[in-house]
PDB file of N, CA and C in Angstrom:
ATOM      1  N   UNK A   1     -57.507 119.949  35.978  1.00  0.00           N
ATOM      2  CA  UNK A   1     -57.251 119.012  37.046  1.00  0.00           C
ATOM      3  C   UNK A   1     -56.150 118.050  36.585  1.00  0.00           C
ATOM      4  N   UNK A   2     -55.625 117.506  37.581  1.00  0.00           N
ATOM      5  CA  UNK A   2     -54.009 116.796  37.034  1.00  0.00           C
ATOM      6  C   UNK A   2     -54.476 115.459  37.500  1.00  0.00           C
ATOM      7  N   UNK A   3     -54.571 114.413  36.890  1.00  0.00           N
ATOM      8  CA  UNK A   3     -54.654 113.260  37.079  1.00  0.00           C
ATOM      9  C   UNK A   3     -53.410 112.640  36.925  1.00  0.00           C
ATOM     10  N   UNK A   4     -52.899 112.646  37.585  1.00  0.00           N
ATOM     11  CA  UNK A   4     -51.168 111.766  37.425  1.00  0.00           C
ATOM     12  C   UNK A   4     -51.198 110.936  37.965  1.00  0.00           C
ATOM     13  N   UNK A   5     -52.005 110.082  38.643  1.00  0.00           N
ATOM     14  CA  UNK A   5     -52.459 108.565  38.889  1.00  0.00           C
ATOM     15  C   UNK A   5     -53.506 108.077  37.881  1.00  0.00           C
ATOM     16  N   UNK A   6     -54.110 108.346  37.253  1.00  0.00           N
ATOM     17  CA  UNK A   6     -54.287 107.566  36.191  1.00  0.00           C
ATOM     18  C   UNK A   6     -53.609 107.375  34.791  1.00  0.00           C
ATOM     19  N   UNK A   7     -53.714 106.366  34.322  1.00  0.00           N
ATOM     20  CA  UNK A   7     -52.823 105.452  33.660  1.00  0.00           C
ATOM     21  C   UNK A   7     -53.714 105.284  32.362  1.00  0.00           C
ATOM     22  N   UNK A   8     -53.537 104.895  31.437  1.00  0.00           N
ATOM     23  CA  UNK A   8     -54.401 104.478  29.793  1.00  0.00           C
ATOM     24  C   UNK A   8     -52.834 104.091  28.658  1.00  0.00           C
ATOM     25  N   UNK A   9     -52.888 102.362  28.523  1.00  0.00           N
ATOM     26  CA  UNK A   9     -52.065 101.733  28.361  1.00  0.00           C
ATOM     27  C   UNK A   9     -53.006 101.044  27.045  1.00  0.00           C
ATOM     28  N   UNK A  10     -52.805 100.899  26.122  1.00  0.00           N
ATOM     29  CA  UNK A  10     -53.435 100.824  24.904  1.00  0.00           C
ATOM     30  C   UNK A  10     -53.570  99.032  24.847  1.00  0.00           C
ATOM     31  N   UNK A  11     -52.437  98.693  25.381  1.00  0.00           N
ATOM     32  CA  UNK A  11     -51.916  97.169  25.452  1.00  0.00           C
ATOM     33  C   UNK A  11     -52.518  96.790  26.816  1.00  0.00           C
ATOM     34  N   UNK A  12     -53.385  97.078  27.795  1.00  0.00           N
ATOM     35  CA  UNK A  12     -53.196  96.691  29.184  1.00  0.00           C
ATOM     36  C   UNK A  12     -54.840  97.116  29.417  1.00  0.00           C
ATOM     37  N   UNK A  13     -55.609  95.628  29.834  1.00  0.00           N
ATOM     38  CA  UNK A  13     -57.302  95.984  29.996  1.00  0.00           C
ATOM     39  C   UNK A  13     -57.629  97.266  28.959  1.00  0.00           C
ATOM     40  N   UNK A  14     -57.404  96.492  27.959  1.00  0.00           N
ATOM     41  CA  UNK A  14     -58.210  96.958  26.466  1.00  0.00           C
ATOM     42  C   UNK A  14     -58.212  98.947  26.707  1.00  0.00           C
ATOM     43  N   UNK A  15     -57.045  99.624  27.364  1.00  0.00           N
ATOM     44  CA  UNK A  15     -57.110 100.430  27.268  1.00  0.00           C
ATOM     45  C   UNK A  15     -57.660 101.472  28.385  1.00  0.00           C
ATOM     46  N   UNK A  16     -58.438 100.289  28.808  1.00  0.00           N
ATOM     47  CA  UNK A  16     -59.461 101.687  30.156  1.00  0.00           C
ATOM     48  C   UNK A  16     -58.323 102.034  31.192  1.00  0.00           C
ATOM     49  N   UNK A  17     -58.838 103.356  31.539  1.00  0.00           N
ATOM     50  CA  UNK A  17     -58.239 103.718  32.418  1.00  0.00           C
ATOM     51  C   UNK A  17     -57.992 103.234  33.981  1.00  0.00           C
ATOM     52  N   UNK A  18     -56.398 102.772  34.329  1.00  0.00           N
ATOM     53  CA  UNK A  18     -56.252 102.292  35.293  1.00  0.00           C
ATOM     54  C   UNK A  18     -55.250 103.105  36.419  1.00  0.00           C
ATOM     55  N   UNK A  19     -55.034 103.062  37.142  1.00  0.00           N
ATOM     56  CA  UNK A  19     -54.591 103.673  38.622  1.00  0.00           C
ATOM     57  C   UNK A  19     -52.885 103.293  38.501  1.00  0.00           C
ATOM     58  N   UNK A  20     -52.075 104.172  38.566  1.00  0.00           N
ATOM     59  CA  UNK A  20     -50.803 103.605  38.122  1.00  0.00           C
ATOM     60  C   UNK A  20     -50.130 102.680  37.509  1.00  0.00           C
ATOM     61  N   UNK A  21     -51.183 102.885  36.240  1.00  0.00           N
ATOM     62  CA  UNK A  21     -50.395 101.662  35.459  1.00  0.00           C
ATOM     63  C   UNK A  21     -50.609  99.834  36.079  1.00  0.00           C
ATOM     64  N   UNK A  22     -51.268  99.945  37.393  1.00  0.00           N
ATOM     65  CA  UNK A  22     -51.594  98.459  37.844  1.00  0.00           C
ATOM     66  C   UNK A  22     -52.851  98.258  37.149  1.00  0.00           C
ATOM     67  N   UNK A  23     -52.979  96.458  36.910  1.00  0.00           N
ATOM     68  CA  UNK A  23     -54.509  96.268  36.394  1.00  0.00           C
ATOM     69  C   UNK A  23     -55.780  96.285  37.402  1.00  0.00           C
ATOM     70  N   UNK A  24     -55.667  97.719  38.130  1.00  0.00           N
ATOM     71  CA  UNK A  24     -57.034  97.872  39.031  1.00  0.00           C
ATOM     72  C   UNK A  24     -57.482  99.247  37.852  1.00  0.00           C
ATOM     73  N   UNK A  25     -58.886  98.568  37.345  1.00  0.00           N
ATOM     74  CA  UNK A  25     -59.194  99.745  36.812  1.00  0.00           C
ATOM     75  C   UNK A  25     -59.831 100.991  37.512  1.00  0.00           C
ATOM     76  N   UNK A  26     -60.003 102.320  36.944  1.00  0.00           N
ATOM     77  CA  UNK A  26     -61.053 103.453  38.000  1.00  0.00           C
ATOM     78  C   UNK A  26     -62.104 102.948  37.789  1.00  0.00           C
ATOM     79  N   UNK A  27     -62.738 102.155  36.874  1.00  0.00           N
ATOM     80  CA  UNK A  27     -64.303 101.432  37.194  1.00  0.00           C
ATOM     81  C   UNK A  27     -64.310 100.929  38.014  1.00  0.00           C
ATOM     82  N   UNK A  28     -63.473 100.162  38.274  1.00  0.00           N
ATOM     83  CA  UNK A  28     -63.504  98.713  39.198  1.00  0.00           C
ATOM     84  C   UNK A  28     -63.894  99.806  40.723  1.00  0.00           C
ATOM     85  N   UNK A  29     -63.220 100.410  40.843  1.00  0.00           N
ATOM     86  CA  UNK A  29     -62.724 101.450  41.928  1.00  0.00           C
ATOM     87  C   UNK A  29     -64.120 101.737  42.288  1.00  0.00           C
ATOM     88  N   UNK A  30     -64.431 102.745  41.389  1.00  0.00           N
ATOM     89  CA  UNK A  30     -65.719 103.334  41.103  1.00  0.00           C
ATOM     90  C   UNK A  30     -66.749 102.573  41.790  1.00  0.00           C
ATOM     91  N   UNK A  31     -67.067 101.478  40.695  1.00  0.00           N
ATOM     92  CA  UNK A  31     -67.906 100.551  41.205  1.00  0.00           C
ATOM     93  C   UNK A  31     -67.966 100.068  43.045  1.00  0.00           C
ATOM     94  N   UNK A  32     -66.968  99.709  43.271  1.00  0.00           N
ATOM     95  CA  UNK A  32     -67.076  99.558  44.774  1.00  0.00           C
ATOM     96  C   UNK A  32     -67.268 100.050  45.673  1.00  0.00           C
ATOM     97  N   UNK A  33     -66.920 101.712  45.468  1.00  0.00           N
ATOM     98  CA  UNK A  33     -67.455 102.965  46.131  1.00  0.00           C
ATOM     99  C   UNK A  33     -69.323 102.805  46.005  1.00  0.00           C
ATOM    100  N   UNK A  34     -69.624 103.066  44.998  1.00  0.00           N
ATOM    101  CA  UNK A  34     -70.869 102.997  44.539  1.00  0.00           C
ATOM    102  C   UNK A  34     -71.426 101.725  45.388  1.00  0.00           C
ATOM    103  N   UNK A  35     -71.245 100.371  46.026  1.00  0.00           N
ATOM    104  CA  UNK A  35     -71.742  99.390  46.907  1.00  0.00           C
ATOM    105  C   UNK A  35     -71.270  99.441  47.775  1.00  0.00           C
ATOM    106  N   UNK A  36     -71.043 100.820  47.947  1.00  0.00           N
ATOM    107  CA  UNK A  36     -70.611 100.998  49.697  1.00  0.00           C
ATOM    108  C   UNK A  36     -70.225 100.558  50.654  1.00  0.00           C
ATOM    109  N   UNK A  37     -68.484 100.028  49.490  1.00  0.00           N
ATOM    110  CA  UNK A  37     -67.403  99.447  50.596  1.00  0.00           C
ATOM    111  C   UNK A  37     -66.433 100.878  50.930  1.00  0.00           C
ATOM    112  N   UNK A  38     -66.102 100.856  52.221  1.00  0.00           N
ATOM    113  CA  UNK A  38     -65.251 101.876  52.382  1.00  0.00           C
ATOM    114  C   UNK A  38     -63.544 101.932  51.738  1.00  0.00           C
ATOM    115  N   UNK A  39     -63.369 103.221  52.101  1.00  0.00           N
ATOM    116  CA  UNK A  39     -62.166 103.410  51.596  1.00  0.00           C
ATOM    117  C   UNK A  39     -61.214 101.563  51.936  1.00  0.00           C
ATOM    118  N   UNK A  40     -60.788 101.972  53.225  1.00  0.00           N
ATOM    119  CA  UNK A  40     -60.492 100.812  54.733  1.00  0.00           C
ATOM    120  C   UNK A  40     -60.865  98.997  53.848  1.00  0.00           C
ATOM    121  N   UNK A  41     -61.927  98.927  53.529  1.00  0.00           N
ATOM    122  CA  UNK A  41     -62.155  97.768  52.793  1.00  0.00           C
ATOM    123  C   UNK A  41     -61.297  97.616  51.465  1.00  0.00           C
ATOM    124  N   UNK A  42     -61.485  98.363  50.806  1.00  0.00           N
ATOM    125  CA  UNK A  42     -60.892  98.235  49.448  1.00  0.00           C
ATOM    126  C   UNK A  42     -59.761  98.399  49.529  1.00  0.00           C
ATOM    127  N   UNK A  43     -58.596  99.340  50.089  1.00  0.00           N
ATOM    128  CA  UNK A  43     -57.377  99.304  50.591  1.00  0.00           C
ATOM    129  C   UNK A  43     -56.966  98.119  51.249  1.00  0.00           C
ATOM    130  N   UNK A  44     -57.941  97.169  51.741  1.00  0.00           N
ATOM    131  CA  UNK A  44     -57.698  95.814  52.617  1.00  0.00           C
ATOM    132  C   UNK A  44     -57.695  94.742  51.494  1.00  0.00           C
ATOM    133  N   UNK A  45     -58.567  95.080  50.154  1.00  0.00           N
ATOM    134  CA  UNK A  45     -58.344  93.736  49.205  1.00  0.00           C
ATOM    135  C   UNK A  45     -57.722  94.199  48.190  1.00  0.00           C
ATOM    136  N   UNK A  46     -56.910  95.352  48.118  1.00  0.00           N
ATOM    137  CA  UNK A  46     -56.401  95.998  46.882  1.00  0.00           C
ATOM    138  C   UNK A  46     -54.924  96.416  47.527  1.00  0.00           C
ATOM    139  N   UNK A  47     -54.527  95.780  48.483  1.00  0.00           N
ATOM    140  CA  UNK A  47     -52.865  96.461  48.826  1.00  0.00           C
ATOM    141  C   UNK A  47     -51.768  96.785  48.194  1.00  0.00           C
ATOM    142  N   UNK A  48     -51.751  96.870  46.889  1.00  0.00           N
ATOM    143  CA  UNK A  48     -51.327  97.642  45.558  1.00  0.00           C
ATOM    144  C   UNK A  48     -51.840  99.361  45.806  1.00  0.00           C
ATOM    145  N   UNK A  49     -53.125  99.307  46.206  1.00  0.00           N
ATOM    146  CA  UNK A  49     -53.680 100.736  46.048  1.00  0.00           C
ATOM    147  C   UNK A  49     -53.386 101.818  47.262  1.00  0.00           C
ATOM    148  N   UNK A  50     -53.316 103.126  47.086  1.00  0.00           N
ATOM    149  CA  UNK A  50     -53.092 103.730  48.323  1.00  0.00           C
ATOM    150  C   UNK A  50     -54.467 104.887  48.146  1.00  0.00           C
ATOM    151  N   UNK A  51     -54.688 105.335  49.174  1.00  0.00           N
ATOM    152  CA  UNK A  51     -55.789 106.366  49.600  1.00  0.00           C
ATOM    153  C   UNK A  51     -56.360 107.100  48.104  1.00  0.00           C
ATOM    154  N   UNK A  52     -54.765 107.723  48.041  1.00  0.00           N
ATOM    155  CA  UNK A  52     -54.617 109.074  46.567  1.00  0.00           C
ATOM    156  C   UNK A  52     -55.447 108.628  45.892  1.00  0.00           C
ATOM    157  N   UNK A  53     -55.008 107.035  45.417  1.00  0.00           N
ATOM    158  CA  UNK A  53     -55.716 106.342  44.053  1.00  0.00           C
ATOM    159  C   UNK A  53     -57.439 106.585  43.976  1.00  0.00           C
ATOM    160  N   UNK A  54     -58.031 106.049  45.267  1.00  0.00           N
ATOM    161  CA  UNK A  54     -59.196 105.957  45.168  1.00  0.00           C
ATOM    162  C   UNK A  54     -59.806 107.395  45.122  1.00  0.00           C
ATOM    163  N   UNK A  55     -59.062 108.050  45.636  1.00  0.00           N
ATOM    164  CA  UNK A  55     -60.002 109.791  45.881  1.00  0.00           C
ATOM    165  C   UNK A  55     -59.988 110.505  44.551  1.00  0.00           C
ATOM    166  N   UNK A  56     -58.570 110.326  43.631  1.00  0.00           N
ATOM    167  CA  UNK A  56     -58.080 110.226  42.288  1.00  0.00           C
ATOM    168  C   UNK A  56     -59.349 109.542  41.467  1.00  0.00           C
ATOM    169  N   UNK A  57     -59.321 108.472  41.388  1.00  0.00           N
ATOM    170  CA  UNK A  57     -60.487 107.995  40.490  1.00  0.00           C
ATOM    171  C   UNK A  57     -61.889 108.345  40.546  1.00  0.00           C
ATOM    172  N   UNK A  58     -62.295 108.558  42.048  1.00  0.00           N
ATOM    173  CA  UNK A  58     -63.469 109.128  42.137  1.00  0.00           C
ATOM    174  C   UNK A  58     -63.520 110.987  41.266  1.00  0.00           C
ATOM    175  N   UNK A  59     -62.270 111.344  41.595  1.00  0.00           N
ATOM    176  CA  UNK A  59     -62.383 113.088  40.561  1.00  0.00           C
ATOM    177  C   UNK A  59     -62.343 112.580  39.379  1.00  0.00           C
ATOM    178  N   UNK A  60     -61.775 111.710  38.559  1.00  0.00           N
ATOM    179  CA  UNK A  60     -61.581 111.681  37.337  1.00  0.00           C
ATOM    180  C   UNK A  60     -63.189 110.593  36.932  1.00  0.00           C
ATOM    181  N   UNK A  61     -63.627 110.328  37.747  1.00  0.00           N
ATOM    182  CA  UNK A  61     -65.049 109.648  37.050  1.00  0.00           C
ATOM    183  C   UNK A  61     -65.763 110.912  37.263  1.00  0.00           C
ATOM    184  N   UNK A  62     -65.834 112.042  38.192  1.00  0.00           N
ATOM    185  CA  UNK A  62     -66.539 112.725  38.436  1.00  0.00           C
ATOM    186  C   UNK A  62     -66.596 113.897  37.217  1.00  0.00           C
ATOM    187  N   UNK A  63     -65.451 114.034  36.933  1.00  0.00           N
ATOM    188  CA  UNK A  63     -64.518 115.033  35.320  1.00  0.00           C
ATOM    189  C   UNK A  63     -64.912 114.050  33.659  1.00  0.00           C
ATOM    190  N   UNK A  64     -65.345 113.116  34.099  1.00  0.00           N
ATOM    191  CA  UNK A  64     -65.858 112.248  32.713  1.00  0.00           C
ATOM    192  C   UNK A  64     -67.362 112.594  32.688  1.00  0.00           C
ATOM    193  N   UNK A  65     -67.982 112.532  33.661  1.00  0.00           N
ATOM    194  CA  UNK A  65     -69.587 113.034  33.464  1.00  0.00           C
ATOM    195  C   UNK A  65     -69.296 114.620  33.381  1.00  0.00           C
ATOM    196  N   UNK A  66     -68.824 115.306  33.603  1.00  0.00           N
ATOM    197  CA  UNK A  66     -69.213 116.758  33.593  1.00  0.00           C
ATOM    198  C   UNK A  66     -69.619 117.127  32.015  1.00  0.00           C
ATOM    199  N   UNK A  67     -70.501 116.904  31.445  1.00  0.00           N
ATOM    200  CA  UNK A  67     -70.159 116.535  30.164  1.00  0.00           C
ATOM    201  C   UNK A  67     -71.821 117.960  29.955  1.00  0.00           C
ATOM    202  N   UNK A  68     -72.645 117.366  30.272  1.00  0.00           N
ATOM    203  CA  UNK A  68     -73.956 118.272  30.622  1.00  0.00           C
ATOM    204  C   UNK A  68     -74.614 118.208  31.637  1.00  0.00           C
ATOM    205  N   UNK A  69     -75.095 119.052  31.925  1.00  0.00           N
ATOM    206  CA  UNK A  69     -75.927 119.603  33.176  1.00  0.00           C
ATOM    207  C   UNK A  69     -77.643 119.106  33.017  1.00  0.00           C
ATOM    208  N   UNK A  70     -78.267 119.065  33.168  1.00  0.00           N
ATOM    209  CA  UNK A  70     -79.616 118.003  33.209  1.00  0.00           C
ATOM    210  C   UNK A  70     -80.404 118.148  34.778  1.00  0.00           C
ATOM    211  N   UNK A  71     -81.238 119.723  35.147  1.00  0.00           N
ATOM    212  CA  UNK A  71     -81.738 119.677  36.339  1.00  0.00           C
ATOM    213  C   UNK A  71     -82.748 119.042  36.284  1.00  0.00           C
ATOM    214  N   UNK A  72     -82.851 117.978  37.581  1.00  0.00           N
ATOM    215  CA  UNK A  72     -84.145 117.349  37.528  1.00  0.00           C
ATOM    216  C   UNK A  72     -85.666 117.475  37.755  1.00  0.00           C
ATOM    217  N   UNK A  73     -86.287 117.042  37.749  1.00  0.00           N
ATOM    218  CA  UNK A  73     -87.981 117.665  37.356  1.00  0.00           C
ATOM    219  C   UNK A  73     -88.946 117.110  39.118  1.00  0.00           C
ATOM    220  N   UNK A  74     -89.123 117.843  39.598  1.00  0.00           N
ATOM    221  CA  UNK A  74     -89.535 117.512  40.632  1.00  0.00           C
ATOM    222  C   UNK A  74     -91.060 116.209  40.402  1.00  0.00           C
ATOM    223  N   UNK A  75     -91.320 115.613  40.932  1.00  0.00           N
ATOM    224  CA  UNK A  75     -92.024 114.307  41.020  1.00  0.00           C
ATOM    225  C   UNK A  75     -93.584 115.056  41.010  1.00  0.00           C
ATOM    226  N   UNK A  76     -94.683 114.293  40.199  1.00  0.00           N
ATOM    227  CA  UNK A  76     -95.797 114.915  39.931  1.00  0.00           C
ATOM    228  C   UNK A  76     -96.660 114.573  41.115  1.00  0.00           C
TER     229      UNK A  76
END
């Protein structure tokens, strides 16, 4: 997978990975998805960011867990 919107600047927010080189990190991103602000919201307080970015960070958080598989145990 080609992540060419994310960014990892050694000098710039201690390194984590950020969205073209701007200081919006993919956590930050992440995180706001996860409290279920929409795309529309976050594009409204982040006008630095465009669509790509956020759909971008969501694959590349999604490509950081692929790490192991762990099926869950149905409830007793």
């Amino acid at each position: 997978m080609n992540f060419n919107r994310i960014t990892v600047e050694p000098d710039k927010l201690e390194g984590k990975p950020t969205l073209r080189g701007l200081r919006i990190t993919v956590e930050s991103v992440v995180r706001l998805v996860a409290a279920g602000w929409t795309f529309e919201e976050i594009l409204a307080d982040y006008p630095d960011l465009e669509r790509a970015d956020i759909t971008q960070a969501l694959e590349y958080a999604a490509a950081a867990t692929n790490v192991h598989f762990y099926p869950l145990r149905e409830p007793a």
